[in-house]
C-alpha atoms as a PDB file:
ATOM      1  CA  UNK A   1     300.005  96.282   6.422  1.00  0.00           C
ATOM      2  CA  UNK A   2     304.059  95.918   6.816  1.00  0.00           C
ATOM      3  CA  UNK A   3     305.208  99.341   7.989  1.00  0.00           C
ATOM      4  CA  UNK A   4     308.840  98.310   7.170  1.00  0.00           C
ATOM      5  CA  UNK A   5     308.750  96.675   4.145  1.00  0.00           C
ATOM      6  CA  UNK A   6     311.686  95.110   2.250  1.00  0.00           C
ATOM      7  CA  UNK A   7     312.461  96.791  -0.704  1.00  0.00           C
ATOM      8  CA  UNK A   8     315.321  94.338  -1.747  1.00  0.00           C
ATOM      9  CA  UNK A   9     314.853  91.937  -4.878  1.00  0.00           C
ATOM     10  CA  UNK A  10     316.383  88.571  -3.971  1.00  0.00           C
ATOM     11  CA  UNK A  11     314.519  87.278  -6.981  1.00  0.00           C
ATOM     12  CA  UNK A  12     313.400  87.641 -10.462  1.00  0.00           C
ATOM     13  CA  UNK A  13     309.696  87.011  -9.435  1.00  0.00           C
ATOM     14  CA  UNK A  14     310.067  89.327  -6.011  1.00  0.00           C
ATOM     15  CA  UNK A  15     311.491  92.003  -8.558  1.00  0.00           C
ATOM     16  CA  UNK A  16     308.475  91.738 -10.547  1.00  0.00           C
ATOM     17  CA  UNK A  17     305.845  91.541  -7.182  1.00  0.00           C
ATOM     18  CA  UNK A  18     307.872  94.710  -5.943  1.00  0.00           C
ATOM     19  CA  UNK A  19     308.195  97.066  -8.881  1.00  0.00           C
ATOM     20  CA  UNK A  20     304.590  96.401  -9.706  1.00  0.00           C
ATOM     21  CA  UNK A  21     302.934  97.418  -5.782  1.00  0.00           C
ATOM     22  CA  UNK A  22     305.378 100.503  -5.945  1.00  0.00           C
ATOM     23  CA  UNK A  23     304.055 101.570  -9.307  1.00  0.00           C
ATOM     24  CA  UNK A  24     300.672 101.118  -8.655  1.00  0.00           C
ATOM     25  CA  UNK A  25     300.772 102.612  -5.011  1.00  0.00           C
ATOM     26  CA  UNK A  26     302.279 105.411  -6.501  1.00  0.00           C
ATOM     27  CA  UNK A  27     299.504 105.492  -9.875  1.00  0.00           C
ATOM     28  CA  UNK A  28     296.285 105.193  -7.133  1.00  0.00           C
ATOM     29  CA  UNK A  29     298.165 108.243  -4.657  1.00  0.00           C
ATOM     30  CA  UNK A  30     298.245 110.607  -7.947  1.00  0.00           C
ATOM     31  CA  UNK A  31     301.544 111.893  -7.014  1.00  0.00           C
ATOM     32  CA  UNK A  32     302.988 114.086  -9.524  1.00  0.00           C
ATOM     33  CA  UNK A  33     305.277 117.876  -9.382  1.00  0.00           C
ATOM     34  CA  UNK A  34     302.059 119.247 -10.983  1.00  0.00           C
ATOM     35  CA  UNK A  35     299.849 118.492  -8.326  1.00  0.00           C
ATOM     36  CA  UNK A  36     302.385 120.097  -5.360  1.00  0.00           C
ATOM     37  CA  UNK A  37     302.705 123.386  -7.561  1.00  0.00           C
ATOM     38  CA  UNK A  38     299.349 123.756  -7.897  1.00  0.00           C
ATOM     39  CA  UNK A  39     298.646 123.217  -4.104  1.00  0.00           C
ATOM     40  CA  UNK A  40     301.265 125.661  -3.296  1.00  0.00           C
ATOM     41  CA  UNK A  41     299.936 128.477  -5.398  1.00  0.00           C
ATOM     42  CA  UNK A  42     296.539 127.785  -4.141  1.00  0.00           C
ATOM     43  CA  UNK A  43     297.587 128.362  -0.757  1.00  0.00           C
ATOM     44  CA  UNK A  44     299.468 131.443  -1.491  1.00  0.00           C
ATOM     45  CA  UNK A  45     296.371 132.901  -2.734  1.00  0.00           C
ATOM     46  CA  UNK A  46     294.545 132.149  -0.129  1.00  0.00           C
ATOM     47  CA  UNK A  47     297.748 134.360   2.032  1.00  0.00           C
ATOM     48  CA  UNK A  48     297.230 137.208   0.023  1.00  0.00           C
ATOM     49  CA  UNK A  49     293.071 137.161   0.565  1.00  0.00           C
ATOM     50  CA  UNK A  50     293.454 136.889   4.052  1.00  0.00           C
ATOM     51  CA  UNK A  51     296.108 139.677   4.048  1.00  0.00           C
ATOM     52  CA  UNK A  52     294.004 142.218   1.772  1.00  0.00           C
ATOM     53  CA  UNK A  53     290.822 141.180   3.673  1.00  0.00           C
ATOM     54  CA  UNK A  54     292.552 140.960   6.640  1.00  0.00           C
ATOM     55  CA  UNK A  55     290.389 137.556   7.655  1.00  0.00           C
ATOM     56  CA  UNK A  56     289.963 134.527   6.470  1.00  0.00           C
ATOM     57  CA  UNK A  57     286.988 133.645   4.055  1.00  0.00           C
ATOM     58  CA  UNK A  58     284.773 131.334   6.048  1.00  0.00           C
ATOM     59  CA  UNK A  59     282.185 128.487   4.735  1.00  0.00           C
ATOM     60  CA  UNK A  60     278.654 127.320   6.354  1.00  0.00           C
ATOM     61  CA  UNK A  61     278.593 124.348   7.073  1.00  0.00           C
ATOM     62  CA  UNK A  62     276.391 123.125   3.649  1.00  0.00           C
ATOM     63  CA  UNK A  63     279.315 124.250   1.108  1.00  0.00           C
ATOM     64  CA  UNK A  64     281.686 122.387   3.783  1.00  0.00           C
ATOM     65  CA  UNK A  65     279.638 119.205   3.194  1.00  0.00           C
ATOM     66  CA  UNK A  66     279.089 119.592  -0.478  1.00  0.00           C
ATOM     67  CA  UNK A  67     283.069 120.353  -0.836  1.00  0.00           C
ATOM     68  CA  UNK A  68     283.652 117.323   1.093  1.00  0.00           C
ATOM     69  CA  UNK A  69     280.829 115.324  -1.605  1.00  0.00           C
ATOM     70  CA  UNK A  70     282.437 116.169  -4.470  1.00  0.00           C
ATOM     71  CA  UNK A  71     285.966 115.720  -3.215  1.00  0.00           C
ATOM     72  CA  UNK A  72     284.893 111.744  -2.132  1.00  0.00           C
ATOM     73  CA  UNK A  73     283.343 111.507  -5.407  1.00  0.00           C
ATOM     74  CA  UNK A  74     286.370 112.782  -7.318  1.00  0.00           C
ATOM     75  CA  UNK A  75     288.262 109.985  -5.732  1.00  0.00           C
ATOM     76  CA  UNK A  76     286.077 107.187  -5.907  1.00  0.00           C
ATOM     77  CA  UNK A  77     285.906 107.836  -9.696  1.00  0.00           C
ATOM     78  CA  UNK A  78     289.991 107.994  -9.441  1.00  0.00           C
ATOM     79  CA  UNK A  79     290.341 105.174  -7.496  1.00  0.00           C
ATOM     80  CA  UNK A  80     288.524 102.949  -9.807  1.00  0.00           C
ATOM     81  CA  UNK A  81     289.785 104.030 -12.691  1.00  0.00           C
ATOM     82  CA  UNK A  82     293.844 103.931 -11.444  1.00  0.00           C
ATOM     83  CA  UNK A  83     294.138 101.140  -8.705  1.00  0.00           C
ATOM     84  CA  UNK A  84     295.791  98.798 -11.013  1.00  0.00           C
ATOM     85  CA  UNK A  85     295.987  95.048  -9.474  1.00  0.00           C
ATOM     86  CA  UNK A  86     294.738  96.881  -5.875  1.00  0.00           C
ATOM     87  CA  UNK A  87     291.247  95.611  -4.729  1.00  0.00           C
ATOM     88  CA  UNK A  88     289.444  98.624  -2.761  1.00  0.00           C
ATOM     89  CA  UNK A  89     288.174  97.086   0.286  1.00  0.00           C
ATOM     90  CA  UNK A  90     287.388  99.822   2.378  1.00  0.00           C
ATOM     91  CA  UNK A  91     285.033 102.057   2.672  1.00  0.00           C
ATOM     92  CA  UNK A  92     282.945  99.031   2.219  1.00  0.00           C
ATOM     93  CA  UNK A  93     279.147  99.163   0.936  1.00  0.00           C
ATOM     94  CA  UNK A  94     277.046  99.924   3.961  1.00  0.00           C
ATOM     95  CA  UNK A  95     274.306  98.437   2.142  1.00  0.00           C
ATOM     96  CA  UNK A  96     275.842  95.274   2.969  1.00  0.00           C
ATOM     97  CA  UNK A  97     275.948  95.324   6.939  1.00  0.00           C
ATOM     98  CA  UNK A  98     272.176  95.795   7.125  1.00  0.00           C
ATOM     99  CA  UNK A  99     271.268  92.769   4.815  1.00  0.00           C
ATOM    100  CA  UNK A 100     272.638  90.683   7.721  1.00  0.00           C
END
């Protein structure tokens, strides 16, 4: 991975190559003004709970877990469906490493 990556087009084709990872970075990271406000009303929420209950609301360690589940399964199903010329590579299947 380039962490400094040209962003300059010296070409038509390098235009094309560019334009293309940005968009499709951008598609498969779900970025949008939506997502932000609705993160940021979430959290205040979750302020005014912990300031009326005067703690904050605690999970065992199951709904933790099954949170987590459901969060990696929401993005797997995202990722396939919105990676555009990306090939997922990793996590890989760990099926895989013990047929070897």
């Amino acid at each position: 991975m380039n962490h400094t990556p040209s962003f300059t087009a010296d070409t038509p084709l390098d235009k094309v190559m560019k334009r293309s990872v940005i968009r499709d970075a951008l598609q498969l990271m779900n970025i949008s003004s939506n997502h932000r406000i609705k993160y940021k009303n979430q959290k205040k929420v979750e302020l005014q709970q912990r300031v009326l209950t005067g703690k904050k609301t605690r999970m065992t360690l199951e709904e933790r877990q099954a949170l987590s589940e459901k969060a990696q399964k929401e993005r797997d199903v995202w990722e396939a469906n919105n990676c555009g010329s990306y090939e997922k590579i990793y996590p890989f299947d760990v099926t895989l490493v013990f047929l070897y």
